[in-house]
PDB file of N, CA and C in Angstrom:
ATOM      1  N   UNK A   1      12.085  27.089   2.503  1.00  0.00           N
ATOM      2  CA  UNK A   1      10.723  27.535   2.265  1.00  0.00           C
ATOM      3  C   UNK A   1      10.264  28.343   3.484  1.00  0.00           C
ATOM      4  N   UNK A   2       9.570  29.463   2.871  1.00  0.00           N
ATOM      5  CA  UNK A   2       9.550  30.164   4.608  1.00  0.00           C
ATOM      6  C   UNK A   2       8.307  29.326   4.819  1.00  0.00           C
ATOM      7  N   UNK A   3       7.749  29.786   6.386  1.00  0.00           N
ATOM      8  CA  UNK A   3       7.017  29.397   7.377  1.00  0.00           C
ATOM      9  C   UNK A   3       5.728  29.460   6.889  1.00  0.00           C
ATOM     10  N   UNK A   4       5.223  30.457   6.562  1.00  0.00           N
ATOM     11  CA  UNK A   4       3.787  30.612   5.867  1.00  0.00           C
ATOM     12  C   UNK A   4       3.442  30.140   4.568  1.00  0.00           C
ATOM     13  N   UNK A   5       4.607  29.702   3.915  1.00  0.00           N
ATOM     14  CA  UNK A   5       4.268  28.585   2.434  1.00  0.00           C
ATOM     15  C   UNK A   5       4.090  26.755   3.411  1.00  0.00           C
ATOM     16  N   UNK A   6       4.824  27.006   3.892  1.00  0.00           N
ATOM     17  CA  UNK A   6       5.071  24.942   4.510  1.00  0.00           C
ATOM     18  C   UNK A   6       3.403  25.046   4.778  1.00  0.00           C
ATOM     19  N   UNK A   7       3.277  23.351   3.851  1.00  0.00           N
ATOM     20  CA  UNK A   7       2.062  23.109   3.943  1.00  0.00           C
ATOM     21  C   UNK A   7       1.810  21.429   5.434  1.00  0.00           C
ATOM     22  N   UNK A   8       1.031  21.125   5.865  1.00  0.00           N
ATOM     23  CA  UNK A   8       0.943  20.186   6.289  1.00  0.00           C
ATOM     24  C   UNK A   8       0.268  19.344   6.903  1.00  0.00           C
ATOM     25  N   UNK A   9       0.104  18.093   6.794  1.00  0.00           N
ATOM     26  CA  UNK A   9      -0.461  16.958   6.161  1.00  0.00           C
ATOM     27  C   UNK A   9      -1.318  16.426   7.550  1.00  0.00           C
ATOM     28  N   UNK A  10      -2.707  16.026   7.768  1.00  0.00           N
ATOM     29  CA  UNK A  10      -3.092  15.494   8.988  1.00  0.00           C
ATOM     30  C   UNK A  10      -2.683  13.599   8.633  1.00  0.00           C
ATOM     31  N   UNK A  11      -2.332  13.182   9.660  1.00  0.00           N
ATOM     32  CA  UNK A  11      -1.738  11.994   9.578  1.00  0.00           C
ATOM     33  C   UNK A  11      -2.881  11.059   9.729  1.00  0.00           C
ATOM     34  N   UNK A  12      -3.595  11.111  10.377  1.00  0.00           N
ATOM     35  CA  UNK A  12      -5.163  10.767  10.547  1.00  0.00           C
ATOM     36  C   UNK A  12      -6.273  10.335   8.970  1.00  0.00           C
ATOM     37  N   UNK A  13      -6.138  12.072   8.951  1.00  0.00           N
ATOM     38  CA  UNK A  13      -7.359  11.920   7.368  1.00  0.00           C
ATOM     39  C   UNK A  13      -7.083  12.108   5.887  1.00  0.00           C
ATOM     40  N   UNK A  14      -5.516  12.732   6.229  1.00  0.00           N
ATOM     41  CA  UNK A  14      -4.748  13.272   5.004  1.00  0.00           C
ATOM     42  C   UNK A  14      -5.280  14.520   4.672  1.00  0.00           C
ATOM     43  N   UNK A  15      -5.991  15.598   5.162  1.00  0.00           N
ATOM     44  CA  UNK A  15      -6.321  17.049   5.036  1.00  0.00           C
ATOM     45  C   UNK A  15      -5.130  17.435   4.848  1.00  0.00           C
ATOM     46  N   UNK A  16      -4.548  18.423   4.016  1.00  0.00           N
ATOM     47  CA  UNK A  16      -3.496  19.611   4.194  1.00  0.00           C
ATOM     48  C   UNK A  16      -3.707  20.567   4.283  1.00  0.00           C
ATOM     49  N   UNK A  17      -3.016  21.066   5.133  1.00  0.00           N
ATOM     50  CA  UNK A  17      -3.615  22.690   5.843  1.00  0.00           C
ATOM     51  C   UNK A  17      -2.463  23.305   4.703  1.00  0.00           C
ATOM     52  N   UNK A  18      -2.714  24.262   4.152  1.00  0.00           N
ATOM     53  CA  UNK A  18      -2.351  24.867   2.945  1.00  0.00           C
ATOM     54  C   UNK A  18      -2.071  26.859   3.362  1.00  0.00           C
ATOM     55  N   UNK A  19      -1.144  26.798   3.852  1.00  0.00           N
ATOM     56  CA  UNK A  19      -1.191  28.690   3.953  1.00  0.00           C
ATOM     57  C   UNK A  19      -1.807  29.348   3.361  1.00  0.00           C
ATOM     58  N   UNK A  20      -1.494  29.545   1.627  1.00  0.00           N
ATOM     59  CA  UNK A  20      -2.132  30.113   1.259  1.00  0.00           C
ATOM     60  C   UNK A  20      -3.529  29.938   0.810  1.00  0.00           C
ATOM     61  N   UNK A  21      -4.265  28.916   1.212  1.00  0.00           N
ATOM     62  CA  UNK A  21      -5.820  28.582   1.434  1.00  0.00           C
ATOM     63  C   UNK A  21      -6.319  29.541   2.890  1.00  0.00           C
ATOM     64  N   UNK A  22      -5.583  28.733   3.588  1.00  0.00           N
ATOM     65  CA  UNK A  22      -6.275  29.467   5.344  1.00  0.00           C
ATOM     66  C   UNK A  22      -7.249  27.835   5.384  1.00  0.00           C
ATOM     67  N   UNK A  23      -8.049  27.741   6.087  1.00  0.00           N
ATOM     68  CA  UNK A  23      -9.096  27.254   6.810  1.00  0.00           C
ATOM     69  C   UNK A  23     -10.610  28.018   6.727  1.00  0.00           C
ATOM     70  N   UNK A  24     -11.194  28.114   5.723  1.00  0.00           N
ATOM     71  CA  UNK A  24     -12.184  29.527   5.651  1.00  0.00           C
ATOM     72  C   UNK A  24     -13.084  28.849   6.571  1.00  0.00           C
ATOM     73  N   UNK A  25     -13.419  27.397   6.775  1.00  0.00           N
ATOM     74  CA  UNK A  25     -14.525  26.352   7.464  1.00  0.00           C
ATOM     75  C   UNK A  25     -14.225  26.905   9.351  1.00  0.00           C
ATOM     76  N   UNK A  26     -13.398  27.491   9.491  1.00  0.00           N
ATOM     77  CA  UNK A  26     -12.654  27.673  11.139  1.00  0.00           C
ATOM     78  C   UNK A  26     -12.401  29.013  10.874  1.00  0.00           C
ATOM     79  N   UNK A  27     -12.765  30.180  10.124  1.00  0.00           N
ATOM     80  CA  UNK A  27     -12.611  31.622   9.978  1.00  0.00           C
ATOM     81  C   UNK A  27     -11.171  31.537  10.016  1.00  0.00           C
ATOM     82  N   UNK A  28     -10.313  30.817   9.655  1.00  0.00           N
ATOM     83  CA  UNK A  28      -8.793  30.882   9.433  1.00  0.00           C
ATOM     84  C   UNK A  28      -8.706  31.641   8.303  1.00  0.00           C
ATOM     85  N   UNK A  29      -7.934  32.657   8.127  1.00  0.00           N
ATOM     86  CA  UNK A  29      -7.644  33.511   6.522  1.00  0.00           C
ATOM     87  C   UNK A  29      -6.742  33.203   5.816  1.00  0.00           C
ATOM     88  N   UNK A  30      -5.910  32.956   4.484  1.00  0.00           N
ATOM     89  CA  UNK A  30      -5.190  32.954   4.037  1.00  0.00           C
ATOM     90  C   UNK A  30      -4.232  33.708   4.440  1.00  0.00           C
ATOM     91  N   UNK A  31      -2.600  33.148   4.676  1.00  0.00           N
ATOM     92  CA  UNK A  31      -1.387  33.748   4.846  1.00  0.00           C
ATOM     93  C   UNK A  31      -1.727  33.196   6.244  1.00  0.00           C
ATOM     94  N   UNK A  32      -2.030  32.277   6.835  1.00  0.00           N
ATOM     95  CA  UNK A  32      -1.841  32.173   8.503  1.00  0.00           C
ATOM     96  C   UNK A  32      -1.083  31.021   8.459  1.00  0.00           C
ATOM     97  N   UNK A  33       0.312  30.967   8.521  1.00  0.00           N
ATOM     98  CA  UNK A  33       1.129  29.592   8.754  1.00  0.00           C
ATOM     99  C   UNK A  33       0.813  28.751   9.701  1.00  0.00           C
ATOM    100  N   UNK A  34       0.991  27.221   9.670  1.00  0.00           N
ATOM    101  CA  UNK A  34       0.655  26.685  10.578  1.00  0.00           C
ATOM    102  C   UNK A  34       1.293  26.804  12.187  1.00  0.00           C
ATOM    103  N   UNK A  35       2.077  27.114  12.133  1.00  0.00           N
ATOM    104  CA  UNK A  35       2.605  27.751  13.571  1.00  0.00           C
ATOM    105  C   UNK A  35       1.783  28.908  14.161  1.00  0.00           C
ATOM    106  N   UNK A  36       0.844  29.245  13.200  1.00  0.00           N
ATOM    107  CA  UNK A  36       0.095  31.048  13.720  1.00  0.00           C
ATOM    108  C   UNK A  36      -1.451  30.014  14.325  1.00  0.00           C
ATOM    109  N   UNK A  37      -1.717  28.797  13.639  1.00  0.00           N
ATOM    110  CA  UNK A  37      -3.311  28.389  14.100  1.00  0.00           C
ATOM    111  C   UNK A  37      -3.192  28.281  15.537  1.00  0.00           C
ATOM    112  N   UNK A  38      -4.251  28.599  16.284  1.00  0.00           N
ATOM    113  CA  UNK A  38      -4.489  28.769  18.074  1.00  0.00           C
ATOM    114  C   UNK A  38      -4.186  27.017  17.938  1.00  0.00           C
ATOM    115  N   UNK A  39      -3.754  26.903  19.098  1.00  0.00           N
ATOM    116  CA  UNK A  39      -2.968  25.856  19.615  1.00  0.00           C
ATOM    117  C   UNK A  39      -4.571  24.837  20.312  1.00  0.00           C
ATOM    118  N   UNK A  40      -5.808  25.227  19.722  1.00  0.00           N
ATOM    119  CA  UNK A  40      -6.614  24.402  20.010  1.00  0.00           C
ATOM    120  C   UNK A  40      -7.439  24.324  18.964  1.00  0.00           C
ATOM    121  N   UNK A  41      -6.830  24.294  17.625  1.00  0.00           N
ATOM    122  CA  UNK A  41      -7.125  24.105  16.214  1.00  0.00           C
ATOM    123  C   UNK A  41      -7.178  23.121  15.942  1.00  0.00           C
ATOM    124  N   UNK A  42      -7.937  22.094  15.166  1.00  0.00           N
ATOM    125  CA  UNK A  42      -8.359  20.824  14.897  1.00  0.00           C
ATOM    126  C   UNK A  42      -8.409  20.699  13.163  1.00  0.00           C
ATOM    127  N   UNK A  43      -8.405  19.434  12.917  1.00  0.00           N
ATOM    128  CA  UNK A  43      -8.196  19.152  11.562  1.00  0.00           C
ATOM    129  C   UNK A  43      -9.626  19.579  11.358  1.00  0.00           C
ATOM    130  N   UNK A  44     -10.429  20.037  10.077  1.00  0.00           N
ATOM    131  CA  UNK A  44     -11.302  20.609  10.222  1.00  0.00           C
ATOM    132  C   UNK A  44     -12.172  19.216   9.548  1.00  0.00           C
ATOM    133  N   UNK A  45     -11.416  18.379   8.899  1.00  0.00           N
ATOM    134  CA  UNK A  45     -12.315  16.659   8.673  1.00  0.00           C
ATOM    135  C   UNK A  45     -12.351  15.821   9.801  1.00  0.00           C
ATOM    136  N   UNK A  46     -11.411  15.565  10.229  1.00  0.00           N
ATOM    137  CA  UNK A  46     -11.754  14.542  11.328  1.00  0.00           C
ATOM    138  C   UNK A  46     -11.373  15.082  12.825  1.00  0.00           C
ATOM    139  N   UNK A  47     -11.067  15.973  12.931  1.00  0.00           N
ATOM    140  CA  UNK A  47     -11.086  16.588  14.443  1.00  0.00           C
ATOM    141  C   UNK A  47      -9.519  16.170  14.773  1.00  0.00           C
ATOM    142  N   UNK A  48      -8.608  15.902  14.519  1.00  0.00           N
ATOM    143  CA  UNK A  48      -7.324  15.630  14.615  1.00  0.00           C
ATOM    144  C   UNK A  48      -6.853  17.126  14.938  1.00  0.00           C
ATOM    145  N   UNK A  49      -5.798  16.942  16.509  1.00  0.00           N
ATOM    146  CA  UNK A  49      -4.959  17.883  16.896  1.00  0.00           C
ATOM    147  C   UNK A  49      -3.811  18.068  16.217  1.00  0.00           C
ATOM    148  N   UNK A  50      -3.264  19.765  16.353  1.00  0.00           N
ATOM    149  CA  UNK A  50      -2.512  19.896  15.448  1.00  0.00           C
ATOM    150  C   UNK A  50      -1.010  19.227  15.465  1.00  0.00           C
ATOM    151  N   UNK A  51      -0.769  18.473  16.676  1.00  0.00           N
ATOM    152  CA  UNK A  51       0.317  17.306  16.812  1.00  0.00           C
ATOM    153  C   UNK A  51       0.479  16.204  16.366  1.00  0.00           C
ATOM    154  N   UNK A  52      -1.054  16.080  15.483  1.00  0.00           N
ATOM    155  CA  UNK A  52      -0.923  14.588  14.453  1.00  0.00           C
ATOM    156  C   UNK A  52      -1.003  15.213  13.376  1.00  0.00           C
ATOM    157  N   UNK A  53      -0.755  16.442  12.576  1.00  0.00           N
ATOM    158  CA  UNK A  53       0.310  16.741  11.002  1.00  0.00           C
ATOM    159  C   UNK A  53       1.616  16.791  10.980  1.00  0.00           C
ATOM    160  N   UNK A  54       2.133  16.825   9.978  1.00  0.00           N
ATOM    161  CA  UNK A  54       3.403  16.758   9.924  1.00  0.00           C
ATOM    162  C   UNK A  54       3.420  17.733   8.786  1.00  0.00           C
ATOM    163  N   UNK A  55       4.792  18.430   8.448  1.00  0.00           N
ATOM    164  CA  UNK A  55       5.451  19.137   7.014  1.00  0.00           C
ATOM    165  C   UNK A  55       5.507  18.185   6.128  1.00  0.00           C
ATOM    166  N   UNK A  56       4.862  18.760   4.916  1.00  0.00           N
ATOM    167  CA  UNK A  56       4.969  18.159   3.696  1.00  0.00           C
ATOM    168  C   UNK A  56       5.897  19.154   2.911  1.00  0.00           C
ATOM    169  N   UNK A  57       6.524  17.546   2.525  1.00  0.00           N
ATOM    170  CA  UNK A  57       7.869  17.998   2.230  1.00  0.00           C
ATOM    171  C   UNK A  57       7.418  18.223   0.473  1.00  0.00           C
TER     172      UNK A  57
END
């Protein structure tokens, strides 16, 4: 699966950050893989860093 489809899961609140959604709540756009969110991106429900999601498989 390429990089910008992998969706993944906050371990915390269960949010999935979804590529082709984006984050519209954080001006995130659709097509931004999770490897592209700034590295001080937060779950946008419970404030969870992006080191507590994981790939959903």
């Amino acid at each position: 699966m390429a990089d910008n489809e992998t969706k993944y899961e906050c371990t915390i609140c269960g949010y999935v950050y979804d590529p082709a959604v984006g984050d519209p709540d954080n001006d995130i756009p659709p097509g931004v893989s999770f490897a592209e969110l700034p590295d001080d991106w937060v779950c946008p429900i419970c404030g969870a860093a992006k080191d507590e999601f994981e790939e959903v498989e």
